[in-house]
Structure formats: C-alpha cells, structure tokens
C-alpha atoms as a PDB file:
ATOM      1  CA  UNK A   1      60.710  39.301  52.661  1.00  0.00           C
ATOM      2  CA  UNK A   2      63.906  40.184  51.615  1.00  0.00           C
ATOM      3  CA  UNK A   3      66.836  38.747  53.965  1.00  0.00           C
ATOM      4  CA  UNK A   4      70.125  39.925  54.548  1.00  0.00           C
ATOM      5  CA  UNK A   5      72.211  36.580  54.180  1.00  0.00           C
ATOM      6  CA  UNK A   6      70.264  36.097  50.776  1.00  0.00           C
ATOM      7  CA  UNK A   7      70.387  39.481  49.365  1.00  0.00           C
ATOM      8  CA  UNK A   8      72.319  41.334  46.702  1.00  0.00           C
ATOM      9  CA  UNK A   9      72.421  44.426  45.004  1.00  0.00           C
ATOM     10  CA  UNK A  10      73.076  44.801  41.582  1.00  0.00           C
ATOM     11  CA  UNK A  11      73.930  48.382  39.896  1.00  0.00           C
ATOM     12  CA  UNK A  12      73.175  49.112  36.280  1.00  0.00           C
ATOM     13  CA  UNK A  13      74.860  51.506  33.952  1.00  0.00           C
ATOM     14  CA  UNK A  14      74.957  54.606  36.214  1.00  0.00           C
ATOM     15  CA  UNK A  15      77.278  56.288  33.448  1.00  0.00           C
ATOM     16  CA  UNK A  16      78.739  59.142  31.627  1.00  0.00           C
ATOM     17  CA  UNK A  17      76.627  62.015  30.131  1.00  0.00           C
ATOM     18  CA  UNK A  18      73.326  59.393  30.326  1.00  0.00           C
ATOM     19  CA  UNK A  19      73.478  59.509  34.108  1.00  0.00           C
ATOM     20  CA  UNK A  20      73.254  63.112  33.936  1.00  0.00           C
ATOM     21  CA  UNK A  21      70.479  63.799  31.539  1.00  0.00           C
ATOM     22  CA  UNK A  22      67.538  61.014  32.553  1.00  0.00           C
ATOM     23  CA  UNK A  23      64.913  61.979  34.688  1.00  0.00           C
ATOM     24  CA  UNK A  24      65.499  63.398  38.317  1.00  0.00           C
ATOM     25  CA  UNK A  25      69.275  62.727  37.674  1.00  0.00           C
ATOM     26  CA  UNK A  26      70.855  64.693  40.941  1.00  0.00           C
ATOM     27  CA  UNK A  27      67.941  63.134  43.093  1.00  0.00           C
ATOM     28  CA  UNK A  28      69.087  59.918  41.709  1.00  0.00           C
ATOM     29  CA  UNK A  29      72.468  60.203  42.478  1.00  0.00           C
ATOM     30  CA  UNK A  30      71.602  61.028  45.964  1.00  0.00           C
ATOM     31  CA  UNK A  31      69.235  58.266  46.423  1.00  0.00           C
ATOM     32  CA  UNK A  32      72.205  56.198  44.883  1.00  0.00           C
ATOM     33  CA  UNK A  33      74.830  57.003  47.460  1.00  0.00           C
ATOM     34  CA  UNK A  34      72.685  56.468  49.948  1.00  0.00           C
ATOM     35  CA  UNK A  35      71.816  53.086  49.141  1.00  0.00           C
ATOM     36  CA  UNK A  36      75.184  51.688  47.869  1.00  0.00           C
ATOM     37  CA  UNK A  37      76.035  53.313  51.834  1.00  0.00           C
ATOM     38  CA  UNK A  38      73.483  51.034  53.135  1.00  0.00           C
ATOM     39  CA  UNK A  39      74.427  47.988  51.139  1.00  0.00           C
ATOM     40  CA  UNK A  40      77.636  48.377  52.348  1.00  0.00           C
ATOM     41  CA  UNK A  41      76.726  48.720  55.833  1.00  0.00           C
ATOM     42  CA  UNK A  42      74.951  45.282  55.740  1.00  0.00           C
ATOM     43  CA  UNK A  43      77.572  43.740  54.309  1.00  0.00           C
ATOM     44  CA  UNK A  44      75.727  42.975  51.315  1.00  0.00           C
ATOM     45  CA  UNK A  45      77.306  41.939  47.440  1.00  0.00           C
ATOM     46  CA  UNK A  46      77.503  44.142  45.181  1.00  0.00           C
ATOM     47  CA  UNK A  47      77.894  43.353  41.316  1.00  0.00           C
ATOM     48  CA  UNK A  48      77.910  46.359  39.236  1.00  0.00           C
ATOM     49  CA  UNK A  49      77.753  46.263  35.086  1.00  0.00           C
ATOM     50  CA  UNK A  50      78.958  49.129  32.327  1.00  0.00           C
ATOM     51  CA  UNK A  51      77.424  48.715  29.524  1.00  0.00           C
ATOM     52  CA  UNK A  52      79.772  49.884  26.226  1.00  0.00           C
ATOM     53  CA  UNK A  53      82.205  52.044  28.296  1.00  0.00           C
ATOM     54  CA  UNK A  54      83.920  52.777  25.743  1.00  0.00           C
ATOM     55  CA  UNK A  55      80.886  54.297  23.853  1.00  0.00           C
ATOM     56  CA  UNK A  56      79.246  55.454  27.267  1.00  0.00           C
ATOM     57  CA  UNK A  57      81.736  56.699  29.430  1.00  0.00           C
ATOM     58  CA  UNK A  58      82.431  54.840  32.504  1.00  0.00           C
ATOM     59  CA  UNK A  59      80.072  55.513  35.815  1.00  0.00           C
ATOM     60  CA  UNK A  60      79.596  58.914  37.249  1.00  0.00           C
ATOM     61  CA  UNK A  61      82.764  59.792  39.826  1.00  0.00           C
ATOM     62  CA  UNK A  62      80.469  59.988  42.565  1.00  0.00           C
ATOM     63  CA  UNK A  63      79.421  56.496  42.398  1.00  0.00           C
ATOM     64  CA  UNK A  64      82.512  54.769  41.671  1.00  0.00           C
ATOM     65  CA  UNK A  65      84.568  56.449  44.414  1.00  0.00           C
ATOM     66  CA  UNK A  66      82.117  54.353  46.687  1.00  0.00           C
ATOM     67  CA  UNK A  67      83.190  51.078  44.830  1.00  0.00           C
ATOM     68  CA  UNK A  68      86.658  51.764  45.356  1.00  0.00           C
ATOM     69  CA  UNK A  69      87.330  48.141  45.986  1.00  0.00           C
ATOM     70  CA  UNK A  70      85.542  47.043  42.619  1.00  0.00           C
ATOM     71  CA  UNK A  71      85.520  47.263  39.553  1.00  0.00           C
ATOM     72  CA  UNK A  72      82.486  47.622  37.102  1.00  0.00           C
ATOM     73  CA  UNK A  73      81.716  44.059  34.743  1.00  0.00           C
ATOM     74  CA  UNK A  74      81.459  44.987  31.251  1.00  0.00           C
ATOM     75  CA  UNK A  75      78.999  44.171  29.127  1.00  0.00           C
ATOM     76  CA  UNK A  76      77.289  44.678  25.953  1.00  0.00           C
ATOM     77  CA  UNK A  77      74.071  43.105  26.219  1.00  0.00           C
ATOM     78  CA  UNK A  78      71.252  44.988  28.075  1.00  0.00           C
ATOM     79  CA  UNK A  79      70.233  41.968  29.698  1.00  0.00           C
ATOM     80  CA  UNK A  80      73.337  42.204  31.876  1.00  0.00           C
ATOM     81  CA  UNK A  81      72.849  37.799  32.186  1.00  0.00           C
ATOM     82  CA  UNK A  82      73.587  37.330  29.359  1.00  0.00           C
ATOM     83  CA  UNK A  83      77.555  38.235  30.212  1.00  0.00           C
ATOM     84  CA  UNK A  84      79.482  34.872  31.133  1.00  0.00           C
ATOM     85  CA  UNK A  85      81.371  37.357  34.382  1.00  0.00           C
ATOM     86  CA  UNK A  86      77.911  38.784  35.480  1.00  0.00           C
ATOM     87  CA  UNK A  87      75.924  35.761  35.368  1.00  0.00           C
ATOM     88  CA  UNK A  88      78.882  34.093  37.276  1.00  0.00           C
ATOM     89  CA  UNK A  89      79.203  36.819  40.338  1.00  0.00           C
ATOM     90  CA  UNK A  90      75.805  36.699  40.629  1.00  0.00           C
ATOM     91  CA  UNK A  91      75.641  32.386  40.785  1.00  0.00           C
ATOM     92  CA  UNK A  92      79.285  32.887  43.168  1.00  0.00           C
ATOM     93  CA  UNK A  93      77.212  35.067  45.696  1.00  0.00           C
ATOM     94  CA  UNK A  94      75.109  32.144  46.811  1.00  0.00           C
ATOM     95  CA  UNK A  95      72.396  34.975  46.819  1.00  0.00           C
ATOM     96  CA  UNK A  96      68.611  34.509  45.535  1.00  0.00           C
ATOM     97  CA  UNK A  97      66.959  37.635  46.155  1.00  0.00           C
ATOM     98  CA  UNK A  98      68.609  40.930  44.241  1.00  0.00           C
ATOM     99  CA  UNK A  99      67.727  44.452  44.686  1.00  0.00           C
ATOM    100  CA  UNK A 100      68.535  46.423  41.605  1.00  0.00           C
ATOM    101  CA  UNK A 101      68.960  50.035  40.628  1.00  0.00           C
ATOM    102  CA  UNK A 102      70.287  51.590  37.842  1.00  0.00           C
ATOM    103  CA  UNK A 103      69.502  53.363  34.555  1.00  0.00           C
ATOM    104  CA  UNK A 104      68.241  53.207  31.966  1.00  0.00           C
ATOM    105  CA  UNK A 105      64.814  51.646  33.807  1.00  0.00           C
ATOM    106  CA  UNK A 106      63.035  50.433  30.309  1.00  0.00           C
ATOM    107  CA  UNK A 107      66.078  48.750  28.682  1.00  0.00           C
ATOM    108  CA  UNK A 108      68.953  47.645  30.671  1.00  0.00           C
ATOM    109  CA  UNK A 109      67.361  47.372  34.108  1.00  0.00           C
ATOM    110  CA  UNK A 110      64.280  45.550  32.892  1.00  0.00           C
ATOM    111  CA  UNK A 111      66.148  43.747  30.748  1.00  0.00           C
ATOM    112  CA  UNK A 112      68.391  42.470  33.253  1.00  0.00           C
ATOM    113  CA  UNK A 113      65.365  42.042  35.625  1.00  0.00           C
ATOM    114  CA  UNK A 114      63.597  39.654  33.462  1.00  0.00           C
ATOM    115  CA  UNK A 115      67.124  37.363  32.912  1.00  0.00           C
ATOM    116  CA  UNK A 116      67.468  37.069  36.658  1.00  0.00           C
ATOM    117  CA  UNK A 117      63.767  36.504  37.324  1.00  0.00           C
ATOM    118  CA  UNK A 118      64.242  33.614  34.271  1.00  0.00           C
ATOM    119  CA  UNK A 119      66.817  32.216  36.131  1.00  0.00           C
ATOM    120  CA  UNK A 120      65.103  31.597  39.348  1.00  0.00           C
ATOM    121  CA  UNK A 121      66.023  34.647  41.292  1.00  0.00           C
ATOM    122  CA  UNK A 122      63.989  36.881  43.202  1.00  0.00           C
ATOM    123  CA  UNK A 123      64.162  40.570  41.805  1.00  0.00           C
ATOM    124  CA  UNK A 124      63.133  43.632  43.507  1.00  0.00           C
ATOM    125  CA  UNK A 125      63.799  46.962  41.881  1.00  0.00           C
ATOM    126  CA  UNK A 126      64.639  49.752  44.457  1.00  0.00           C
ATOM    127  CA  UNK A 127      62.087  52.595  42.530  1.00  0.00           C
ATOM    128  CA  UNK A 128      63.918  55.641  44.000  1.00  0.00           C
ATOM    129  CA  UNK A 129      67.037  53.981  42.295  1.00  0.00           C
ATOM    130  CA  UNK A 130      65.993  53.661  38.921  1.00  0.00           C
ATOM    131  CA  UNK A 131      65.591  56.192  35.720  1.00  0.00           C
ATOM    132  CA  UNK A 132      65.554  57.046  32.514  1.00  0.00           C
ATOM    133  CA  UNK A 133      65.037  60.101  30.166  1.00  0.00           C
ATOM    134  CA  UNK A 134      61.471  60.409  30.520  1.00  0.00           C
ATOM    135  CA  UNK A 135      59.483  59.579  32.964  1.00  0.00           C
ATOM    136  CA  UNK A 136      56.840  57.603  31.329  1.00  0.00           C
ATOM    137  CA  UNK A 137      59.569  54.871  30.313  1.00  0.00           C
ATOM    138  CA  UNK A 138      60.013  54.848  34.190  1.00  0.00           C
ATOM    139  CA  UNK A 139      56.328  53.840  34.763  1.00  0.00           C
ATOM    140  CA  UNK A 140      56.282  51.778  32.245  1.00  0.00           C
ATOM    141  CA  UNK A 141      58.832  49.463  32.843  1.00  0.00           C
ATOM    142  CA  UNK A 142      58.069  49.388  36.225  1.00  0.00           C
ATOM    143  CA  UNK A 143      54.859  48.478  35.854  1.00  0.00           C
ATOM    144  CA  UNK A 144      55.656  45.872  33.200  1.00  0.00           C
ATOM    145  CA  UNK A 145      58.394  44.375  35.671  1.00  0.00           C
ATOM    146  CA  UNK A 146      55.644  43.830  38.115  1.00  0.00           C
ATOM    147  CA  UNK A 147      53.703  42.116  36.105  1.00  0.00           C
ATOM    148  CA  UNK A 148      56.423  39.547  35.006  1.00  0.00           C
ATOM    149  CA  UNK A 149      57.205  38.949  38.910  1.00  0.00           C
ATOM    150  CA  UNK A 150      59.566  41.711  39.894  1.00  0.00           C
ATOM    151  CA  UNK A 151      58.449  43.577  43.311  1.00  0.00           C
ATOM    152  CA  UNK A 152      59.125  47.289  43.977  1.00  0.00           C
ATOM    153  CA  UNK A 153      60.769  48.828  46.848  1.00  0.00           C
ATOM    154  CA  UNK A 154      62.663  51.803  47.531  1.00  0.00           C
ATOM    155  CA  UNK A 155      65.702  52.794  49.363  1.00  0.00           C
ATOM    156  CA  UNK A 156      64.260  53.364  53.309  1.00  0.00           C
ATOM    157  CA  UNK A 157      61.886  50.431  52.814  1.00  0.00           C
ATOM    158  CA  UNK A 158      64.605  47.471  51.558  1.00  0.00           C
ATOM    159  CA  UNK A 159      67.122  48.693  53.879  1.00  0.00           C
ATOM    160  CA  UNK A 160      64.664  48.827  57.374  1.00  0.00           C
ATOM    161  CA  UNK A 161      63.844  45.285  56.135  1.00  0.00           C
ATOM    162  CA  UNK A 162      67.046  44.209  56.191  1.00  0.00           C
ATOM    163  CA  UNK A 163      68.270  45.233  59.399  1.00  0.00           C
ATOM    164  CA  UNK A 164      64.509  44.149  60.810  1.00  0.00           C
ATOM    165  CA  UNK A 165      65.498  45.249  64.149  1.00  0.00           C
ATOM    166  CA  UNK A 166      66.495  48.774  65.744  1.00  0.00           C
ATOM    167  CA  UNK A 167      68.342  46.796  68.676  1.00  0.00           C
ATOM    168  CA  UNK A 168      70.913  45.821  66.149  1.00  0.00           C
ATOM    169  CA  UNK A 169      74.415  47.335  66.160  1.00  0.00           C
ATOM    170  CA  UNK A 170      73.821  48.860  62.489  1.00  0.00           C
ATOM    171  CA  UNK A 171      71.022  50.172  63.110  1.00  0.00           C
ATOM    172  CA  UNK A 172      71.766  53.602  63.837  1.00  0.00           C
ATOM    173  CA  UNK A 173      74.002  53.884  61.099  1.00  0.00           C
ATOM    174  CA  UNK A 174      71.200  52.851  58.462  1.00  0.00           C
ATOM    175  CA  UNK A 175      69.260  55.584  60.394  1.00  0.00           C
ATOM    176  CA  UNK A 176      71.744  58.575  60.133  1.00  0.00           C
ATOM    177  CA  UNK A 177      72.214  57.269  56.371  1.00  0.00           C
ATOM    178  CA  UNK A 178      68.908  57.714  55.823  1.00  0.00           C
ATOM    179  CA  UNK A 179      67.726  61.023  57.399  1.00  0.00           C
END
C-alpha cells in the first residue's frame, strides 16, 4: 500500500526527439502532466534524471515547465543509481516506496527499477507513464520488472491510494485532475 509520507516519484528521461517518437507518445505526455499534477498536489518528491542531454536533448517543454522549481539530475548510466546526486536525493527524501515513469521502459526505467529495488526500496512503475518505441519492449520490461519485485500501477490507481479518503481537502483536486 503505497503511503503518502513514504512515497516518491521519480521521472526518467522524458526527452528530446525520443519522447516524441516511442509508443503512444501524445497519450503519454498527457498521462504525464497529469500525474506530475497529482504528485504535486500531495506534496510528494520528485527527483527527475536526463540521461546524456547533451546527446538527447533536454525534456520535452511541456514537462519541464511543470518542474519549474527543479532542475533535471544528469546522468549517464541507465540505471539512474548508479549517479552519486540521484542515489543521494533519493536516500535525502527519507522515502521507501517510489513510483516511477518515464521512457525508455526496457532500458533506463527498468534499469533504474532494479537499482532501487537492490537497494531496499519499494518500486512501483505507474504503466500509463511509461514507453518506449515499440510496444513489445513495453510488455516486456514490464513484465520482467514484476517478476524481479516491482508492482504496477497507473496514474488514477496510485494517486486514489494516496489520498485514501474523498473527505480530504485534496481530494477534489485529484478528482478534477483526473477526469
């Protein structure tokens, strides 16, 4: 059960010309805003990795004009843990459980995945939230990352479990977010 004082969210590579191209790319912007939005809303950390950005491009305008008051961790390892300044925001948070979304799903999210599940930490990937360029690298690594101990969720379902009640004040503005 994922808790808000004990959850973080973790964004991966969302950029340049790759976060156009993979799979479902404007529905996964979309699904994106939404749940950075929600994140927000609950107050939640948010540690969020480039990987090469000056071979990549840096992330998509439409995501980074939500982070306004961040900036993006480089790295060049896919597994993002391996970076001294990742692996330190995440251990700073005092958070366990991470929710993580990003591209691409079979190499820099799984990657990532398996060096915070190494490290103790409970890992769900938000499915709506992930890609790549073909779908079956999608299925893939999310079925792998189950079976190394990651759980799946997706946008509606980690957010309503993080507010856990509708007589809380934010509440109705996870709901409008949402819809």
């Amino acid at each position: 059960m994922l808790i808000q004082e004990n959850t973080g969210l973790i964004i991966v590579d969302l950029q340049g010309r790759l976060a156009r191209i993979v799979n479902e790319s404007e529905k996964l912007v979309s699904n994106l805003e939404k749940l950075i939005r929600g994140c927000q809303i609950l107050s939640l950390p948010i540690v969020w990795v480039e990987q090469n950005p000056q071979g990549l491009g840096h992330t998509i305008p439409e995501l980074e004009k939500l982070l306004v008051n961040q900036k993006p961790l480089e790295k060049f390892s896919f597994n993002a843990f391996d970076n001294d300044s990742f692996k330190q925001a995440v251990l700073e948070s005092n958070r366990k459980q991470w929710l993580i979304c990003g591209i691409e799903a079979h190499i820099c999210v799984y990657q990532t995945a398996l060096g915070l599940l190494e490290n103790n930490f409970e890992v769900e990937i938000v499915s709506d939230c992930v890609s790549s360029r073909s779908k079956e690298s999608i299925d893939l690594a999310l079925q792998k990352l189950q079976t190394k101990g990651a759980a799946l969720t997706n946008i509606e379902m980690c957010l309503y479990e993080l507010v856990k009640n509708s007589k809380r004040e934010i509440f109705r503005e996870i709901l409008n977010l949402i819809k």
